[in-house]
PDB file of N, CA and C in Angstrom:
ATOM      1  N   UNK A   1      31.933  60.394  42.059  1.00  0.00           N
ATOM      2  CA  UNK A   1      32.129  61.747  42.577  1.00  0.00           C
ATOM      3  C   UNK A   1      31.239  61.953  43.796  1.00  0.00           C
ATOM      4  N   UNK A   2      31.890  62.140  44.977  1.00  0.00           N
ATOM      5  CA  UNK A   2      31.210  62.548  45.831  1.00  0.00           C
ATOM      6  C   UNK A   2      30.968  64.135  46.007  1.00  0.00           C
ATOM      7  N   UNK A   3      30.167  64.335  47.586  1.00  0.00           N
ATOM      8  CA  UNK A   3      29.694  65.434  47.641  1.00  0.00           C
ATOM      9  C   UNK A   3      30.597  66.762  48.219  1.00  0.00           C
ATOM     10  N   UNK A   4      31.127  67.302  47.133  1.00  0.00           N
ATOM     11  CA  UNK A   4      32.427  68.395  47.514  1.00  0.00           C
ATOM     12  C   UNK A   4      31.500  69.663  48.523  1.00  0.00           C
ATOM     13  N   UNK A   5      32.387  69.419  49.750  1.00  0.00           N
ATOM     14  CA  UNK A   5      31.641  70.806  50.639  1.00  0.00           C
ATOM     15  C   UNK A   5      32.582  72.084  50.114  1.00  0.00           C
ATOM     16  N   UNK A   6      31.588  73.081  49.980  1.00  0.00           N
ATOM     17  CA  UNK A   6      32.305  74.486  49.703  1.00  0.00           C
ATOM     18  C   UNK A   6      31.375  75.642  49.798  1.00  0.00           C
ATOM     19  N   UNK A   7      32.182  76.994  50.069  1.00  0.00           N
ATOM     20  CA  UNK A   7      31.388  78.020  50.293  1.00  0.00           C
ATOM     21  C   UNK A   7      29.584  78.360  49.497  1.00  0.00           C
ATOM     22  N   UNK A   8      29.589  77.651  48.273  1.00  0.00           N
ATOM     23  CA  UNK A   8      28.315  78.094  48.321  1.00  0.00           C
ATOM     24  C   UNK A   8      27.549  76.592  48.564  1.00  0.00           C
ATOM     25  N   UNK A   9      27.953  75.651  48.506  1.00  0.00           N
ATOM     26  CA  UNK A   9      26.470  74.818  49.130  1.00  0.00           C
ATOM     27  C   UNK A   9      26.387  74.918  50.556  1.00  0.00           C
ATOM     28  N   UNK A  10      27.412  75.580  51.344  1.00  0.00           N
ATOM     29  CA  UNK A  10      27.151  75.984  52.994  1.00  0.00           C
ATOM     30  C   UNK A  10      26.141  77.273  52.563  1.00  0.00           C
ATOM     31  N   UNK A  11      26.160  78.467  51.735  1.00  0.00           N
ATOM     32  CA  UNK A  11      24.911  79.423  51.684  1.00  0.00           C
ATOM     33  C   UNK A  11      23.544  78.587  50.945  1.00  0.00           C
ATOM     34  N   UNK A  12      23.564  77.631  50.220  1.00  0.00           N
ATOM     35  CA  UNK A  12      22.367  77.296  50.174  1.00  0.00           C
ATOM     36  C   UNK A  12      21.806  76.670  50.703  1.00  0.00           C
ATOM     37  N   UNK A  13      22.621  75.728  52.202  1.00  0.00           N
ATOM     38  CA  UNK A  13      21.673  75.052  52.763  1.00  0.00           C
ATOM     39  C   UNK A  13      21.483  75.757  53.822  1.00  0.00           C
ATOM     40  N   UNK A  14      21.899  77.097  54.197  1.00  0.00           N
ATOM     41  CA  UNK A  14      20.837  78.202  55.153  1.00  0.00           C
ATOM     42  C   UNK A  14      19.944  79.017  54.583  1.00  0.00           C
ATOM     43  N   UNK A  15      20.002  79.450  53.546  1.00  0.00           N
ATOM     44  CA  UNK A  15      19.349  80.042  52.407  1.00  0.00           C
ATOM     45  C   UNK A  15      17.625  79.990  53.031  1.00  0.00           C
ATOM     46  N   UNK A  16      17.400  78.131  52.388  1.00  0.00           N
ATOM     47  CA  UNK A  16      15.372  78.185  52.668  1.00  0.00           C
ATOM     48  C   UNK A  16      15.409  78.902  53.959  1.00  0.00           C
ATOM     49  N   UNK A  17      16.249  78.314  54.939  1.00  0.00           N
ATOM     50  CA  UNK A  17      15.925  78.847  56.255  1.00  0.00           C
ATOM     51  C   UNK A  17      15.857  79.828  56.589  1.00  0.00           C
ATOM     52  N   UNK A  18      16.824  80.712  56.288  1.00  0.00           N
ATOM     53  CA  UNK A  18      16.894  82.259  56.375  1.00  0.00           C
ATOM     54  C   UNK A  18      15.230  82.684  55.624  1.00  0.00           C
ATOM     55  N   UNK A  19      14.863  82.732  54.596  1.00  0.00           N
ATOM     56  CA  UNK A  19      13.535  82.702  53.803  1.00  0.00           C
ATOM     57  C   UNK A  19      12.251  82.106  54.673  1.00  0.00           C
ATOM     58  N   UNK A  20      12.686  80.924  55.153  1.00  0.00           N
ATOM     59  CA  UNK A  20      11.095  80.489  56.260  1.00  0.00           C
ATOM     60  C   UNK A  20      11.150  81.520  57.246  1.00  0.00           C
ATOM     61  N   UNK A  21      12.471  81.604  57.803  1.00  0.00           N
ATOM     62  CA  UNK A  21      12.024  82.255  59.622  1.00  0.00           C
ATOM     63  C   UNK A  21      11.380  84.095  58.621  1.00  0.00           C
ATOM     64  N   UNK A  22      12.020  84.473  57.621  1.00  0.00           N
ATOM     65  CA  UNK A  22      11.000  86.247  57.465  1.00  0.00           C
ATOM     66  C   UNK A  22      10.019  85.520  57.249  1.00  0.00           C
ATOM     67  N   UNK A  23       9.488  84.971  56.263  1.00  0.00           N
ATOM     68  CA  UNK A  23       8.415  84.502  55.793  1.00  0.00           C
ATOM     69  C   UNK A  23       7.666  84.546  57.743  1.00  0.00           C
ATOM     70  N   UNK A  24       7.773  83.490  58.063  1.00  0.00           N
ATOM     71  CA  UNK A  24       7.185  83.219  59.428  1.00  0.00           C
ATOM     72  C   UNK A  24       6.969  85.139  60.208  1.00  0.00           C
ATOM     73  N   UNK A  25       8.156  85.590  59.957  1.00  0.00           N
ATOM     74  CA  UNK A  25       7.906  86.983  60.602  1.00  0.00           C
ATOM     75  C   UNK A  25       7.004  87.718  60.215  1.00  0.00           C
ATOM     76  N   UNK A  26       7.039  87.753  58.865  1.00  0.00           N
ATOM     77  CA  UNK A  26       5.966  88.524  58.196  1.00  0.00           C
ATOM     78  C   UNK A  26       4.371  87.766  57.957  1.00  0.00           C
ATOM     79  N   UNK A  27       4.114  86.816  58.034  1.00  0.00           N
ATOM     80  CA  UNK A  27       2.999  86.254  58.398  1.00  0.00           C
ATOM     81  C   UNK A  27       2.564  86.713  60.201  1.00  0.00           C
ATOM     82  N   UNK A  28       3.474  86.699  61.126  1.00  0.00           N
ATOM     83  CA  UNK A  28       3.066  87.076  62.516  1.00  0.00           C
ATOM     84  C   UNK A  28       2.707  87.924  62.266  1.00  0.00           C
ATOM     85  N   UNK A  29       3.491  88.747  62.075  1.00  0.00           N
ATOM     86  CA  UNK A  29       3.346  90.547  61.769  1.00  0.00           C
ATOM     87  C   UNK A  29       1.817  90.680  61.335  1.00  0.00           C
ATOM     88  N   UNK A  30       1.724  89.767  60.221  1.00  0.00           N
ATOM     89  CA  UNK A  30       0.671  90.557  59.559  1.00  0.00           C
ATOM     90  C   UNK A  30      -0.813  89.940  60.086  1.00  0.00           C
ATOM     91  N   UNK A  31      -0.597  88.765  61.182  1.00  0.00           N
ATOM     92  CA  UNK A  31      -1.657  88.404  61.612  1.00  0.00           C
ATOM     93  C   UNK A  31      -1.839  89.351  62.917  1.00  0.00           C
ATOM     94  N   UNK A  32      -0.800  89.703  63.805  1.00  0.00           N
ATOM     95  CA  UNK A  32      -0.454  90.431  64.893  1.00  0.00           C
ATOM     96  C   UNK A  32      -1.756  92.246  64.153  1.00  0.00           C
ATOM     97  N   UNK A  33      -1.725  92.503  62.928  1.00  0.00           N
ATOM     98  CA  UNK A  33      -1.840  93.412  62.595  1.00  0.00           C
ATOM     99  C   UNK A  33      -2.881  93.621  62.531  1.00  0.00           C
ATOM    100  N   UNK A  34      -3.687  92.753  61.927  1.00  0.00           N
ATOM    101  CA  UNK A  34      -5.052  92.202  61.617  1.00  0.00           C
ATOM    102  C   UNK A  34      -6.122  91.683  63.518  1.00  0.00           C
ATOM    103  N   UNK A  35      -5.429  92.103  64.410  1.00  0.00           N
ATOM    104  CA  UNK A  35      -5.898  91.743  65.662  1.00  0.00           C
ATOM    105  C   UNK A  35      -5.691  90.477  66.344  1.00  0.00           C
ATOM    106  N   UNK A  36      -5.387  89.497  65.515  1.00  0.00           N
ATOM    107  CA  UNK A  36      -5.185  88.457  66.223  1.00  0.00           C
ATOM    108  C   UNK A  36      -3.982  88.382  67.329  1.00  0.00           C
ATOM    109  N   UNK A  37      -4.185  87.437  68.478  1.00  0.00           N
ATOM    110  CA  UNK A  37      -3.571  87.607  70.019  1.00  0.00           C
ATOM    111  C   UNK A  37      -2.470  86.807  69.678  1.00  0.00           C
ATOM    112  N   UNK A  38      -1.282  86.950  70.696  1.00  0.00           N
ATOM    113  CA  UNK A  38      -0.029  86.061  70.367  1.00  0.00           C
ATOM    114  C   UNK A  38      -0.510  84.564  70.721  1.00  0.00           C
ATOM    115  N   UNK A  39      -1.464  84.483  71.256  1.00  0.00           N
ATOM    116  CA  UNK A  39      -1.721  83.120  71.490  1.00  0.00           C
ATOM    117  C   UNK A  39      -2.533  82.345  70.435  1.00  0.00           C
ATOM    118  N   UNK A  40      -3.361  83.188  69.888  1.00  0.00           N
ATOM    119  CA  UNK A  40      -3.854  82.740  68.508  1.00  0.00           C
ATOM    120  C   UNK A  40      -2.942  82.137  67.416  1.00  0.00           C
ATOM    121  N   UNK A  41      -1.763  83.309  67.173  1.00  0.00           N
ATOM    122  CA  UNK A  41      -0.836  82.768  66.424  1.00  0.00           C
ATOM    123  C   UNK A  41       0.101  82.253  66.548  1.00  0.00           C
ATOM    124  N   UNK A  42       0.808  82.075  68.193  1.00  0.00           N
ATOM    125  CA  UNK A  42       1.328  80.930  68.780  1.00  0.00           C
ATOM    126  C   UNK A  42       0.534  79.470  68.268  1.00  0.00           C
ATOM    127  N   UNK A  43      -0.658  79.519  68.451  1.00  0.00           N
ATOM    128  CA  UNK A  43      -1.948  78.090  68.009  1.00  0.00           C
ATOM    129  C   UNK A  43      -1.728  77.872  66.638  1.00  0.00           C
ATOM    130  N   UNK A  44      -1.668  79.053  65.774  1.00  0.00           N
ATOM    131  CA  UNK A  44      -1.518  78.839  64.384  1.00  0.00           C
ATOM    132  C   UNK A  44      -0.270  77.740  63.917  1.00  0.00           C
ATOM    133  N   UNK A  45       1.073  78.274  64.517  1.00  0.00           N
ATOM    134  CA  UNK A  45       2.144  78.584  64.110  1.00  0.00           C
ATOM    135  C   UNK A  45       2.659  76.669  65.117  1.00  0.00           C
ATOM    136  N   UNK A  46       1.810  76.576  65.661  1.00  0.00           N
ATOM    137  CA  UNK A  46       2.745  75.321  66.768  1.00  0.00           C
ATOM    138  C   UNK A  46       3.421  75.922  67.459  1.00  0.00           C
ATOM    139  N   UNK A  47       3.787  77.571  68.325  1.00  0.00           N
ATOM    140  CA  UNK A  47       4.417  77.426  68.925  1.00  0.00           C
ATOM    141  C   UNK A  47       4.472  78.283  69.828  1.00  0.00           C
ATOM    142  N   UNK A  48       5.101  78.427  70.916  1.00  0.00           N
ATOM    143  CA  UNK A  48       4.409  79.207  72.084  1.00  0.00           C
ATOM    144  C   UNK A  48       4.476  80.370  72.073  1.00  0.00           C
ATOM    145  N   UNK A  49       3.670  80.963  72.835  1.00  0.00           N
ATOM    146  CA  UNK A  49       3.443  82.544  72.491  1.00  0.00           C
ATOM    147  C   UNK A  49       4.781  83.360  72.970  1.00  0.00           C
ATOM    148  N   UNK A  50       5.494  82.540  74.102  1.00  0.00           N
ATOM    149  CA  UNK A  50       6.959  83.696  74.070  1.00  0.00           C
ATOM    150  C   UNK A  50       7.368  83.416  73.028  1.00  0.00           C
ATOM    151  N   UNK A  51       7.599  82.835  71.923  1.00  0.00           N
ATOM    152  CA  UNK A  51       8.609  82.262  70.839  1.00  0.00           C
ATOM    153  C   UNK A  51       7.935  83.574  69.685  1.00  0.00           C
ATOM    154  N   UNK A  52       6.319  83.524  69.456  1.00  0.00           N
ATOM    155  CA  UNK A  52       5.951  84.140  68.781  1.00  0.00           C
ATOM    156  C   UNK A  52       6.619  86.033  69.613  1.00  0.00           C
ATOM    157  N   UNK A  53       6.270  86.611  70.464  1.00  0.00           N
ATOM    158  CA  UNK A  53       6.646  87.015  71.142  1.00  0.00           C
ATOM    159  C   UNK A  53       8.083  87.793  70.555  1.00  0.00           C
ATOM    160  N   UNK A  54       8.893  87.143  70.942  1.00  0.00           N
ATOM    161  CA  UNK A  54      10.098  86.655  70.496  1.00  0.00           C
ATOM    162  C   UNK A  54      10.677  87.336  68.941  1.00  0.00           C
ATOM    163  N   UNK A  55       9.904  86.379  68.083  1.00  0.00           N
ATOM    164  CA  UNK A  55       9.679  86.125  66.487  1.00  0.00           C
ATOM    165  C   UNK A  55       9.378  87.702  66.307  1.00  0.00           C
ATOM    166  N   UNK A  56       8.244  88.829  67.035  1.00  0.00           N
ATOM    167  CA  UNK A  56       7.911  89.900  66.633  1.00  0.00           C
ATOM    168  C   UNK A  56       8.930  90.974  67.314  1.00  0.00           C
ATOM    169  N   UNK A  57       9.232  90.645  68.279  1.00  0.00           N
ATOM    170  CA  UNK A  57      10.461  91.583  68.882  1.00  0.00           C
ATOM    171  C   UNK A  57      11.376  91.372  67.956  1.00  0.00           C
ATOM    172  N   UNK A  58      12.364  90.668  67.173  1.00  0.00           N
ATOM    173  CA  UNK A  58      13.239  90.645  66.935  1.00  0.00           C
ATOM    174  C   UNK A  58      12.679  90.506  65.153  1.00  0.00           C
ATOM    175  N   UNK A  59      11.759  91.212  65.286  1.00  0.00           N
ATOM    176  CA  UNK A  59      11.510  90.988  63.465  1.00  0.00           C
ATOM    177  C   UNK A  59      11.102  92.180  63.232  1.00  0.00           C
TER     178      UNK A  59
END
């Protein structure tokens, strides 16, 4: 038996992802909150401060 594609193993393999990127939002957020600079948590995060930037505009 192979691996049958169908509507829900297409929602569970976006699922973690959907879950990391809030997770990731709400960690910015809450470092953003606490004073730290987008470049701090750009440093944290691996990734550049427009992305973080970005990550808080659209979160």
């Amino acid at each position: 038996m192979g691996f049958q594609r169908n509507r829900y193993n297409d929602e569970a393999l976006r699922r973690p992802h959907e879950v990391g990127s809030t997770l990731r939002k709400a960690e910015a957020a809450a470092l953003r909150a606490n004073g730290y600079t987008m470049d701090r948590i750009a440093e944290l995060f691996g990734a550049t401060r427009q992305r973080i930037s970005a990550l808080l505009r659209n979160g």
